[in-house]
Protein backbone atom coordinates (compact mmCIF):
# COMPACT_ATOMS: atom_id res chain seq x y z
CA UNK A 1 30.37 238.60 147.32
CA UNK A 2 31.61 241.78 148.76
CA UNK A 3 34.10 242.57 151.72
CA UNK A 4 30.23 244.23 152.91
CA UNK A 5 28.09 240.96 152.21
CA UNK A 6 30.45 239.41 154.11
CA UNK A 7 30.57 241.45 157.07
CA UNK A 8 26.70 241.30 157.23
CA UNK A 9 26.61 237.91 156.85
CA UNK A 10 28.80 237.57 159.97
CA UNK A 11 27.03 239.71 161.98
CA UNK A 12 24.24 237.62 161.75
CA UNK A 13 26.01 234.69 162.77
CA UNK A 14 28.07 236.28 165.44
CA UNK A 15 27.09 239.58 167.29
CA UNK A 16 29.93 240.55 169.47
CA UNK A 17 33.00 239.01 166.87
CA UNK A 18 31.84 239.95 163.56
CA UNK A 19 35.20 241.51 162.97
CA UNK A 20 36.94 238.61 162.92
CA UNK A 21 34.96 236.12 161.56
CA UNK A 22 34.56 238.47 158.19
CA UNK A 23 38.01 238.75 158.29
CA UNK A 24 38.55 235.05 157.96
CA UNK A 25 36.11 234.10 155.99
CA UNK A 26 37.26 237.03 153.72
CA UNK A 27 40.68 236.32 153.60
CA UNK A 28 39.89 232.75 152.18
CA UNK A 29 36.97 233.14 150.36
CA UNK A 30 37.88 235.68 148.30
CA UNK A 31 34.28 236.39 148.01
CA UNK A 32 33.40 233.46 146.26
CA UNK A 33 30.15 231.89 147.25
CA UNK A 34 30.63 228.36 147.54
CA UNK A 35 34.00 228.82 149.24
CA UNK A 36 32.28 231.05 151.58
CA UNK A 37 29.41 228.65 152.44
CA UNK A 38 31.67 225.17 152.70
CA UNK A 39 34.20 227.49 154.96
CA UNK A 40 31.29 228.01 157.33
CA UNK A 41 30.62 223.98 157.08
CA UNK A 42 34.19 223.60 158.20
CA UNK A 43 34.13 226.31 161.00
CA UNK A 44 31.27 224.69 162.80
CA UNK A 45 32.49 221.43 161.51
CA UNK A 46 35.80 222.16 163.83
CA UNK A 47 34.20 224.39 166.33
CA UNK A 48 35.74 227.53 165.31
CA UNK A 49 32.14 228.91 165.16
CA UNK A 50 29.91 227.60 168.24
CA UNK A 51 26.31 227.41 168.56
CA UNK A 52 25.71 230.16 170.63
CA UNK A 53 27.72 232.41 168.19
CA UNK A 54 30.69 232.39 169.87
CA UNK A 55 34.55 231.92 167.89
CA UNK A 56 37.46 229.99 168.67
CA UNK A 57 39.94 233.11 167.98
CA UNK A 58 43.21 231.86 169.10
CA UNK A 59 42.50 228.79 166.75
CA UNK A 60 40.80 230.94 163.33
CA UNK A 61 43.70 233.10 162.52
CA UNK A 62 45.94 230.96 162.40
CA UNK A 63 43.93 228.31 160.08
CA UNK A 64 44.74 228.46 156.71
CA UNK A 65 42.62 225.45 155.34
CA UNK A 66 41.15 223.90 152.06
CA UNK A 67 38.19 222.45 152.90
CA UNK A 68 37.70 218.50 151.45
CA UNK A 69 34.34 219.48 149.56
CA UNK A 70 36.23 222.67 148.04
CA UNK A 71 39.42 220.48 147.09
CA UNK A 72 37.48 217.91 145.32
CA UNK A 73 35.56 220.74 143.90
CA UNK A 74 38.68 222.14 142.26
CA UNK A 75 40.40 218.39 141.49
CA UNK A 76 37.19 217.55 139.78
CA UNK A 77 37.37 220.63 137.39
CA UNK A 78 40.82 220.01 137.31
CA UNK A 79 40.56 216.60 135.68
CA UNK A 80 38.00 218.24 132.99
CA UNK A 81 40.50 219.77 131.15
CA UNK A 82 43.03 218.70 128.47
CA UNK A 83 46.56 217.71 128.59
CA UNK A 84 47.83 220.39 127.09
CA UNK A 85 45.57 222.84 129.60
CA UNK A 86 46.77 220.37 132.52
CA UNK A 87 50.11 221.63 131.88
CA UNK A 88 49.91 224.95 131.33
CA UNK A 89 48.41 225.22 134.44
CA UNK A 90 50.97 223.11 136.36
CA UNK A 91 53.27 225.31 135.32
CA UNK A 92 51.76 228.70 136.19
CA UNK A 93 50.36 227.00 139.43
CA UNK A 94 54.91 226.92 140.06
CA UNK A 95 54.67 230.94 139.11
CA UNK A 96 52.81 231.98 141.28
CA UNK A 97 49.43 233.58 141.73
CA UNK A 98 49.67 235.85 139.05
CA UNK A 99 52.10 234.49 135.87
CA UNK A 100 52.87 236.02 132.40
CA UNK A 101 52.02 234.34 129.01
CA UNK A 102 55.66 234.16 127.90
CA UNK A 103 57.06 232.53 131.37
CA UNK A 104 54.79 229.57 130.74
CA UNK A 105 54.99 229.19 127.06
CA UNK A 106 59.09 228.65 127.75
CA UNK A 107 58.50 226.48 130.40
CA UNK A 108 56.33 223.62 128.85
CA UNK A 109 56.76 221.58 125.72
CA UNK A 110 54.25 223.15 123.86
CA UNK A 111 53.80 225.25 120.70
CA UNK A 112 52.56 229.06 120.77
CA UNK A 113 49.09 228.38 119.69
CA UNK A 114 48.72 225.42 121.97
CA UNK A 115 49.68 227.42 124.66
CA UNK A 116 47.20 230.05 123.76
CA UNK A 117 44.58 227.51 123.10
CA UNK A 118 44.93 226.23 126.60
CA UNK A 119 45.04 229.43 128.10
CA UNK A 120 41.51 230.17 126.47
CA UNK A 121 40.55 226.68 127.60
CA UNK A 122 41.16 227.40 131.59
CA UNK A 123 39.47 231.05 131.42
CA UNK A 124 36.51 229.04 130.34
CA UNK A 125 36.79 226.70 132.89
CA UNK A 126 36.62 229.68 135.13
CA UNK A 127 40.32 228.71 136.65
CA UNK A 128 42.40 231.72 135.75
CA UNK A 129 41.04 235.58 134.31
CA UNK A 130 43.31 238.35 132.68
CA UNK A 131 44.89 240.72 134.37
CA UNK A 132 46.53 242.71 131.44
CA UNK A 133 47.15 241.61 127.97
CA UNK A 134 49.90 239.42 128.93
CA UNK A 135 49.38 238.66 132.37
CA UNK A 136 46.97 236.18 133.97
CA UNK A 137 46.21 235.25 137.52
CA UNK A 138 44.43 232.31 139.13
CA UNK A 139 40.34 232.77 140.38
CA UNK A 140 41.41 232.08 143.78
CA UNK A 141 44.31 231.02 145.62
CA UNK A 142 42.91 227.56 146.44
CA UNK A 143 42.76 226.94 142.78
CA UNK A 144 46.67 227.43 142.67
CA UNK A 145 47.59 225.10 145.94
CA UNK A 146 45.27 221.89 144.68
CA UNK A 147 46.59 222.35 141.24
CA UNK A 148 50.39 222.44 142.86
CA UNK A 149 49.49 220.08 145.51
CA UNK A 150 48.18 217.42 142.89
CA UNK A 151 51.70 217.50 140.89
CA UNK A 152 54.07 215.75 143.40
CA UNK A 153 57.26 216.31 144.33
CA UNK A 154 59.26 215.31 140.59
CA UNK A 155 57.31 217.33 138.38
CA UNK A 156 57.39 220.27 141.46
CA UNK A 157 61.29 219.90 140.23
CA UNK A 158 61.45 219.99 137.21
CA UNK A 159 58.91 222.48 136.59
CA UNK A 160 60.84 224.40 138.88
CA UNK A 161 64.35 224.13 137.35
CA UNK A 162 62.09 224.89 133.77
CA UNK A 163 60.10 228.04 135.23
CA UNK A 164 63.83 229.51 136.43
CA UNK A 165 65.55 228.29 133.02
CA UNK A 166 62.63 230.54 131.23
CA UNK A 167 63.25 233.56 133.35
CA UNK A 168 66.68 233.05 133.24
CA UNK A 169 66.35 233.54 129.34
CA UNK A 170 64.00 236.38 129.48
CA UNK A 171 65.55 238.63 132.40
CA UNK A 172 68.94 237.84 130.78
CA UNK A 173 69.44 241.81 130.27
CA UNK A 174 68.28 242.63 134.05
CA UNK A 175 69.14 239.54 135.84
CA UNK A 176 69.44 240.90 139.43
CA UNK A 177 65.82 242.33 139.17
CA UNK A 178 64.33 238.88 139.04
CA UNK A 179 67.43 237.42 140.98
CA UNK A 180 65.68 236.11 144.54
CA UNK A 181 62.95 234.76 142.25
CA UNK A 182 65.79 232.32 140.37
CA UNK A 183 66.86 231.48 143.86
CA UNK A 184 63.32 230.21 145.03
CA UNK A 185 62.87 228.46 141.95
CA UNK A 186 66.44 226.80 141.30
CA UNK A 187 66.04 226.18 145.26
CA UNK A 188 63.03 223.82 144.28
CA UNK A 189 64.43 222.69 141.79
CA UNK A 190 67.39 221.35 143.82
CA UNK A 191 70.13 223.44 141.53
CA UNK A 192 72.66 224.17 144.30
CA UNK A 193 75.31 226.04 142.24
CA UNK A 194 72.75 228.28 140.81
CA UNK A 195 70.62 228.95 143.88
CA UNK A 196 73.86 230.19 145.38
CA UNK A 197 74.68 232.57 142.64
CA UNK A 198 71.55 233.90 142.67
CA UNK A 199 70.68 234.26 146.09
CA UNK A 200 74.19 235.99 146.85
CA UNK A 201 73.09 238.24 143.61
CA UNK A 202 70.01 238.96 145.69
CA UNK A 203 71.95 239.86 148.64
CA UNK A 204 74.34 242.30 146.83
CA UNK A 205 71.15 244.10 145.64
CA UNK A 206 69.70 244.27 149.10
CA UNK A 207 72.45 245.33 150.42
CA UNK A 208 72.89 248.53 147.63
CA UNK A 209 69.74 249.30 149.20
CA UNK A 210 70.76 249.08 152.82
CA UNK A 211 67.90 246.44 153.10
CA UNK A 212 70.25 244.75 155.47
CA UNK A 213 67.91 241.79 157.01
CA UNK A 214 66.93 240.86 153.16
CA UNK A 215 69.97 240.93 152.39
CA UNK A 216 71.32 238.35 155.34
CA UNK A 217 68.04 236.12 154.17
CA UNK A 218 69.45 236.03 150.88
CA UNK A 219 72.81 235.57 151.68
CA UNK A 220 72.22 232.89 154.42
CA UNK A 221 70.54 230.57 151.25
CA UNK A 222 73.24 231.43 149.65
CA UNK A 223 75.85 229.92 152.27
CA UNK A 224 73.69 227.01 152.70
CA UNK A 225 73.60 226.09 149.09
CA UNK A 226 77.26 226.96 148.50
CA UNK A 227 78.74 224.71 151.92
CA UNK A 228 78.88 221.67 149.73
CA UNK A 229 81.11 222.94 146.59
CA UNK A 230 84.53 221.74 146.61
CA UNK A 231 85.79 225.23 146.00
CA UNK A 232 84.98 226.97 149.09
CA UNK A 233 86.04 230.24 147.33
CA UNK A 234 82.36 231.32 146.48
CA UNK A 235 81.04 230.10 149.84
CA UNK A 236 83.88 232.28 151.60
CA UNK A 237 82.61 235.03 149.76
CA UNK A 238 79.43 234.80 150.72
CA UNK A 239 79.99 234.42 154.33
CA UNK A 240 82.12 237.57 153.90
CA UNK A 241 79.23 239.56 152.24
CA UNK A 242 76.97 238.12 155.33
CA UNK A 243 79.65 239.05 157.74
CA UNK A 244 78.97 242.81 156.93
CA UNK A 245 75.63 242.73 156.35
CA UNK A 246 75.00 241.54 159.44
CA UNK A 247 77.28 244.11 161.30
CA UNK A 248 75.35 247.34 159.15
CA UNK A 249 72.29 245.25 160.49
CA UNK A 250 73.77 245.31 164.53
CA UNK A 251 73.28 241.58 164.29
CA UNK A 252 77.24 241.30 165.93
CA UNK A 253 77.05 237.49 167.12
CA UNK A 254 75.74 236.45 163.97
CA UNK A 255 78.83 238.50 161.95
CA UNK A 256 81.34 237.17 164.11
CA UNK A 257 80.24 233.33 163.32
CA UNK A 258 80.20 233.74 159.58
CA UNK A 259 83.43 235.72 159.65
CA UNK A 260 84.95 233.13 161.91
CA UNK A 261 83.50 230.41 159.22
CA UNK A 262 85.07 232.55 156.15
CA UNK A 263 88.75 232.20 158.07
CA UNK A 264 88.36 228.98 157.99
CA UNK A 265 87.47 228.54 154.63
CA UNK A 266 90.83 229.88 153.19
CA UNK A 267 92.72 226.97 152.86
CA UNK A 268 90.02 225.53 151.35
CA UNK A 269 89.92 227.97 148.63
CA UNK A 270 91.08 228.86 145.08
CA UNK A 271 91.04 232.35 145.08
CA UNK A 272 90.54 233.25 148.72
CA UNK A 273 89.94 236.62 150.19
CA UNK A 274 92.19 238.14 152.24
CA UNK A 275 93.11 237.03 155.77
CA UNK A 276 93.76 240.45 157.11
CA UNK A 277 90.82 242.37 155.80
CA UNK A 278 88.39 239.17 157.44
CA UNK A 279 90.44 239.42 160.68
CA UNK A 280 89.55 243.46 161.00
CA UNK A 281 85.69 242.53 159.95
CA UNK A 282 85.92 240.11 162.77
CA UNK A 283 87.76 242.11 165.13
CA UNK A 284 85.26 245.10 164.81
CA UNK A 285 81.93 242.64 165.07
CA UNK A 286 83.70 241.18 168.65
CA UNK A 287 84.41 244.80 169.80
CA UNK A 288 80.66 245.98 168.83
CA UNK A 289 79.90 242.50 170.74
CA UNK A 290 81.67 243.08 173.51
CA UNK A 291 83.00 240.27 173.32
CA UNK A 292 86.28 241.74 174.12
CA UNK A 293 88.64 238.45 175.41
CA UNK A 294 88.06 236.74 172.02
CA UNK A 295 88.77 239.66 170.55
CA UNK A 296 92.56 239.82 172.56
CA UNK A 297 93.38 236.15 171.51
CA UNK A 298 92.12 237.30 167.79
CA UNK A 299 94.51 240.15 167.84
CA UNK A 300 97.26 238.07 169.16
CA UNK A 301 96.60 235.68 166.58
CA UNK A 302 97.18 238.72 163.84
CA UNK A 303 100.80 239.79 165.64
CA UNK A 304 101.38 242.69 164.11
CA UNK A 305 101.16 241.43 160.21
CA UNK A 306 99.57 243.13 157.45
CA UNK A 307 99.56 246.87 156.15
CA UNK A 308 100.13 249.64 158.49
CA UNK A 309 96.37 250.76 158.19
CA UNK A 310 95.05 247.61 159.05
CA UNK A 311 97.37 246.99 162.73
CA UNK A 312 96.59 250.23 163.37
CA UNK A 313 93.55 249.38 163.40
CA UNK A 314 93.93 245.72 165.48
CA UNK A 315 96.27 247.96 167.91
CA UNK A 316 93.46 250.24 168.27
CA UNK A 317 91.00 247.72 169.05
CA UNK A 318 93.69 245.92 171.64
CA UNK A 319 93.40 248.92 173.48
CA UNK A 320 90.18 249.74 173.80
CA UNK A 321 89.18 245.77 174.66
CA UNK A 322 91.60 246.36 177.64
CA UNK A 323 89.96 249.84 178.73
CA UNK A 324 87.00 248.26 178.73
CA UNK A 325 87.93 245.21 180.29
CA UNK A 326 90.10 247.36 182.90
CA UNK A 327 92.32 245.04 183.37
CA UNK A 328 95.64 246.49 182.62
CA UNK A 329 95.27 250.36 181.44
CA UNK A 330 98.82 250.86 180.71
CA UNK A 331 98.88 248.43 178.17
CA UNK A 332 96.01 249.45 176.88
CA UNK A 333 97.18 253.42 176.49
CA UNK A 334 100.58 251.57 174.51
CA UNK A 335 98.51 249.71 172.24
CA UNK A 336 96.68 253.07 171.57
CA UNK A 337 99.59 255.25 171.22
CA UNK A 338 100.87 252.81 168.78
CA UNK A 339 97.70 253.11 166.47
CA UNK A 340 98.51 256.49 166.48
CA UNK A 341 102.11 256.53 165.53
CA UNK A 342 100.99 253.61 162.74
CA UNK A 343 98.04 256.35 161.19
CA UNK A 344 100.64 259.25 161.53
CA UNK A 345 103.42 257.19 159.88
CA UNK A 346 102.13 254.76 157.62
CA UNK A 347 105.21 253.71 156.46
CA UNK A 348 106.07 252.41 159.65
CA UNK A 349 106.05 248.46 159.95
CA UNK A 350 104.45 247.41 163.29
């Protein structure tokens, strides 16, 4: 059926909110018949649709339901088909909603011609159509969530961990492009160490693009994944990288905690990053904070050490917490004057 059949339909059912009934019904039918028909079961079923034409909107938009005729619809064609097409379809149901022919055929156990054989096998059933030659997608996206939903949580895993092994082997020339894809899947897979070197991967991309919040999602899985290595040195990366991100992003609270959390990772490290470039990251997300007494014990804390550029910086952020703060002017204009003297003369030790 049509986005049009549809609407008609539910303005025969409901006068004044047509709208948003043929939304619904739209959005989860797809515009297949039977769908359509057991979803109006359901809705008057659960109230959503009332007698006297009338909809349950706060409740309908947010539903997002397969109803039980529809699933064991689906399960029953589901347990028509052969092994071989059970797991081909398992493993595109991981891929997604669309999936290409060479993604699946490295992630099962399965020869080239079984693969196609079983691809043939689910058009037939009517589970999956072409989209290009080597592309495929699923008839509807219920068809995907009973066939993922039947699996259970070990072969969700492993076909996981297989799916992103595949990928990894067929991106392997332009890994970043596929990069927060590996993280999902290696994330499902439960494959710390590679969700974090993908999803910080992900992040460095984003972050060439001044996509800053995708960039602190991707780096924020990374730093989760990453908290239980031994080696901190990759996780105090990461919280560096999230650090900026967030301050291009004006997020300043959330750059000062990860900052704070990559200072305290050094010890902890192999290879760590340096203390003095993390303090001025810090420094500056406090200052665009205003959070201007933690910034005066952080610059106390720094005393003066590091290269000329960088405590002319700290001194210049000293004094313009205290201006702000207004609480001693004088020693504010010193620490000024003194970031001055330290950009004219670089040379000079603080």
């Amino acid at each position: 059926m049509t986005a049009n059949d549809i609407a008609q339909l539910a303005q025969q059912l409901t006068a004044q909110e047509a709208g948003a009934l043929a939304a619904w019904l739209t959005e989860l039918s797809e515009g297949n018949p039977f769908i359509l028909i057991e979803l109006l079961y359901y809705a008057r079923d659960q109230h959503l649709l009332l007698p006297d034409g009338r909809i349950n909107l706060p409740m309908a938009p947010a539903i997002q339901v397969v109803p039980q005729t529809v699933y064991a619809l689906i399960r029953a064609r589901l347990a028509r088909l052969s092994e071989a097409g059970r797991q081909v379809l398992n493993a595109a149901s991981v891929i997604g909603r669309e999936f290409e022919i060479e993604t699946v055929a490295r992630t099962v156990a399965l020869s080239d011609a079984a693969v196609l054989n079983s691809l043939d096998e689910l058009q037939t059933a009517g589970l999956i159509q072409p989209v290009t030659g080597l592309r495929y997608q699923f008839d509807h996206q219920l068809t995907l969530e009973v066939a993922y939903q039947e699996m259970g949580e070990p072969r969700h895993r492993l076909l996981h961990r297989r799916v992103g092994e595949a990928m990894e082997e067929i991106y392997h020339q332009r890994i970043e492009s596929v990069a927060g894809l590996l993280a999902y899947h290696f994330a499902e897979g439960h494959q710390p160490e590679r969700v974090a070197h993908y999803a910080f991967l992900a992040g460095q991309g984003a972050a060439k693009l001044a996509a800053w919040r995708e960039a602190i999602a991707f780096y924020e899985q990374a730093a989760a994944a990453a908290a239980a290595f031994t080696d901190q040195s990759q996780h105090q990366r990461i919280l560096a990288a999230l650090g900026q991100a967030a301050l291009h992003a004006g997020q300043n609270g959330r750059a000062a905690d990860a900052l704070r959390l990559a200072l305290a990772l050094t010890a902890q490290s192999r290879a760590p990053l340096s203390e003095e470039l993390l303090y001025a990251d810090l420094i500056e997300a406090l200052m665009l904070g205003t959070r201007y007494g933690e910034l005066l014990t952080l610059a106390a804390q720094v005393n003066g050490h590091g290269r000329a550029e960088t405590v002319s910086f700290v001194e210049y952020f000293r004094g313009i917490a205290l201006a702000q703060m207004g609480s001693d002017l004088d020693e504010a204009v010193r620490h000024l004057q003194k970031a001055e003297t330290l950009l004219s003369h670089p040379s000079l030790t603080a």
